[in-house]
Protein backbone atom coordinates (compact mmCIF):
# COMPACT_ATOMS: atom_id res chain seq x y z
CA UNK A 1 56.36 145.86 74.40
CA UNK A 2 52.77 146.82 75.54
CA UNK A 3 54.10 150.23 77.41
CA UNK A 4 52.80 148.79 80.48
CA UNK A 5 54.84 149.17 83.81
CA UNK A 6 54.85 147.34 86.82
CA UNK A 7 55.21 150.25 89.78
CA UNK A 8 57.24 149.55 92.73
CA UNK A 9 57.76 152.43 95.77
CA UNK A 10 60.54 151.68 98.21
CA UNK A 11 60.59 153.89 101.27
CA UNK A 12 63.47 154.39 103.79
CA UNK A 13 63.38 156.77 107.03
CA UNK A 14 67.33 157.66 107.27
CA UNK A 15 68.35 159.45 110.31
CA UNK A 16 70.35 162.33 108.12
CA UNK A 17 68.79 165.52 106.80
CA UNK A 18 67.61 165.51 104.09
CA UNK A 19 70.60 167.92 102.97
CA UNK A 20 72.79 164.48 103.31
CA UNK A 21 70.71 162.55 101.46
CA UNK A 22 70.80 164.85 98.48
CA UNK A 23 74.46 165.23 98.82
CA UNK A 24 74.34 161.34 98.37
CA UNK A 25 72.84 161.94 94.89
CA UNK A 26 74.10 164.75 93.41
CA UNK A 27 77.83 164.54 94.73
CA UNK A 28 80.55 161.81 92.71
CA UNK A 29 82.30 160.40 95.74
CA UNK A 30 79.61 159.98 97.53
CA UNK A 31 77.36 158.56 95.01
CA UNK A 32 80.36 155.96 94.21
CA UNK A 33 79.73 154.78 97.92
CA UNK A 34 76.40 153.68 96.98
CA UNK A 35 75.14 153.07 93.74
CA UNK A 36 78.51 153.33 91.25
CA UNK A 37 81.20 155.73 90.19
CA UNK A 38 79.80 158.56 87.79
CA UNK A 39 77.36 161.22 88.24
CA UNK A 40 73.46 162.44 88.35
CA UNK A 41 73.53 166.15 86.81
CA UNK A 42 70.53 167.80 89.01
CA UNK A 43 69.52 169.99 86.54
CA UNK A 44 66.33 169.23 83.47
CA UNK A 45 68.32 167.70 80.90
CA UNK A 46 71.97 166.66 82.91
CA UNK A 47 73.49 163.49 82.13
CA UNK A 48 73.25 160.37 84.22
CA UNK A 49 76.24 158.02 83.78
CA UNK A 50 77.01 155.83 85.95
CA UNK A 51 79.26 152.62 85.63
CA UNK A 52 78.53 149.52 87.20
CA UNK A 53 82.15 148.03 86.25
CA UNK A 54 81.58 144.84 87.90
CA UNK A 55 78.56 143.67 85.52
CA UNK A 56 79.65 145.65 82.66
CA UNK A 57 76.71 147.71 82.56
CA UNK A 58 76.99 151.80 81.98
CA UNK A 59 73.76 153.70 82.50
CA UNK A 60 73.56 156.45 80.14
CA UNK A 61 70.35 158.99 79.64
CA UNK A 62 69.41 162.34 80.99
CA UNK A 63 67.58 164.19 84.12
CA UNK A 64 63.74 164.11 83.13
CA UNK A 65 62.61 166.08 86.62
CA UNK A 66 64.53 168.12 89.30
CA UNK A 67 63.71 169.92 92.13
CA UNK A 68 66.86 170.39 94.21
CA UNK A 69 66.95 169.59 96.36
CA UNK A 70 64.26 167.32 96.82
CA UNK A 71 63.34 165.32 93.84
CA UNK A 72 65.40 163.80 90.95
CA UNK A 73 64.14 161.49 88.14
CA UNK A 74 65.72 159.39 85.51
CA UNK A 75 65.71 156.52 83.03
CA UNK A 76 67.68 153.30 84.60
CA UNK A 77 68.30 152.85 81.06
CA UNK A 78 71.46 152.41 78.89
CA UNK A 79 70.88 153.97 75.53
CA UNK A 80 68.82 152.19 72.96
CA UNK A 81 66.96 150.35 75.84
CA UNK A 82 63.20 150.53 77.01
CA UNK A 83 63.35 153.47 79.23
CA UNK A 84 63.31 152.41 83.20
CA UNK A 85 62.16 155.63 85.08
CA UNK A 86 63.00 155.83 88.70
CA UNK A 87 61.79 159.01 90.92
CA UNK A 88 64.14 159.53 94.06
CA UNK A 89 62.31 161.91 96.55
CA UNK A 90 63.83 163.32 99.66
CA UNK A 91 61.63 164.94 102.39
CA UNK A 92 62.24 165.69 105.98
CA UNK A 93 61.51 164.24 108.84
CA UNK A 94 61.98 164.96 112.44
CA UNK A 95 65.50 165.27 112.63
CA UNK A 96 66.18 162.85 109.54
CA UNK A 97 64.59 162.34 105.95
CA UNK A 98 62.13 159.68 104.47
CA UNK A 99 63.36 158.68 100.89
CA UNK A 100 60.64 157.46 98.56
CA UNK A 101 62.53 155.73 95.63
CA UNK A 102 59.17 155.02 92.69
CA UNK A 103 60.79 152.47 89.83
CA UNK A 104 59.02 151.59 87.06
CA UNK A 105 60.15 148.87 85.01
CA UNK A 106 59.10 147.66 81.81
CA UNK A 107 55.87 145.19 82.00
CA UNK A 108 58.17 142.25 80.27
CA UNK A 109 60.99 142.54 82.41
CA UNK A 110 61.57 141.07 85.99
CA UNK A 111 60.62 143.81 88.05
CA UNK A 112 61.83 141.56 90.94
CA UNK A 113 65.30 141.35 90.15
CA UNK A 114 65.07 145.77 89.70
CA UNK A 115 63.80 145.92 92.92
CA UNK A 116 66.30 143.67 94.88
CA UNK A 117 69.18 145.26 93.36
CA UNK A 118 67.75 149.13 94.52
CA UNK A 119 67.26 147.06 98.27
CA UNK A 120 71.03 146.51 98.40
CA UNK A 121 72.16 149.81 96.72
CA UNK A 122 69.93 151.61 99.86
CA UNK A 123 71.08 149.20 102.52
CA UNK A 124 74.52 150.65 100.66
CA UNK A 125 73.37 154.22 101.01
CA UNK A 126 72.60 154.19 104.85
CA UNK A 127 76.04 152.56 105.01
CA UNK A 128 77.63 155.23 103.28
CA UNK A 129 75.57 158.30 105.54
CA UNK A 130 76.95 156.46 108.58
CA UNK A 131 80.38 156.56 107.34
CA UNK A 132 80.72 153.17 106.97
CA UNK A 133 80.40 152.22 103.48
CA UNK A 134 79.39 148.83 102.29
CA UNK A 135 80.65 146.17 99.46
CA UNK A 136 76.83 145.57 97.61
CA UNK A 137 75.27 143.34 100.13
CA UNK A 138 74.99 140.51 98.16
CA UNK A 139 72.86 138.44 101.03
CA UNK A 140 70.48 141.22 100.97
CA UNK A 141 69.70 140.81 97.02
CA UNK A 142 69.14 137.41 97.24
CA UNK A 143 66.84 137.41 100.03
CA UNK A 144 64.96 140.28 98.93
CA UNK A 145 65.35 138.51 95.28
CA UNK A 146 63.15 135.81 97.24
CA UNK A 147 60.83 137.90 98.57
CA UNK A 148 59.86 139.62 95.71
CA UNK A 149 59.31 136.09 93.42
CA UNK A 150 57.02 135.42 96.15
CA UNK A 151 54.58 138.05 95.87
């Protein structure tokens, strides 16, 4: 690989402080709501493991940035994989928060497919804040599958 990255910044206004939304991250049953059962350590250094049972795939790497309780960064990486960092930033706004989700993903790899999956995981998340969690929305990955092979 030619450590190039192709850069993709997803951005969500979520009528929840941005207390919630961090909460959402940082707390195991919530976070199972959402993404998949396991946990994000918000501290430099805590483990990220979370187990996506359904396609056999276990991320597995460490907290490279924190600032709780607004910023958390990763690699969407299991081990021994090309690392996949993702930056999840919370701020407010008005009443609610903006979450700015930055992936980078590996120049050889379908940054299209990444980028559907983290639509359906937040469609998942604003499920979950209005206490009414969601299977993943598989309708929503295809079509935003679509849309990204487009561009």
């Amino acid at each position: 690989m030619d450590g190039a990255f192709t850069v993709t910044v997803l951005t969500r206004r979520l009528d929840h402080p941005p207390a919630e939304l961090w909460r959402a991250l940082t707390d195991a049953t919530l976070l199972a709501l959402w993404l998949a059962p396991g946990r994000i350590e918000a501290k430099a250094g805590g483990r990220v493991c979370l187990d996506f049972a359904d396609s056999g795939t276990v991320i597995d790497s460490a907290v490279t940035a924190v600032e709780a309780p607004r910023l958390v960064e990763f690699s969407w990486s299991r081990p021994g994989e090309p690392e996949r960092p993702v930056r999840i930033e919370i701020a407010p706004d008005g009443a609610g928060a903006r979450l700015t989700l930055t992936l980078r993903v590996p120049g050889a790899e379908d940054a299209g497919k990444a980028c559907a999956g983290w639509e359906a995981h937040l469609e998942m998340l604003a499920a979950a804040l209005a206490g009414a969690p969601i299977a993943f929305p598989f309708a929503t990955f295809r079509a935003a599958r679509e849309a990204y092979k487009e561009r």
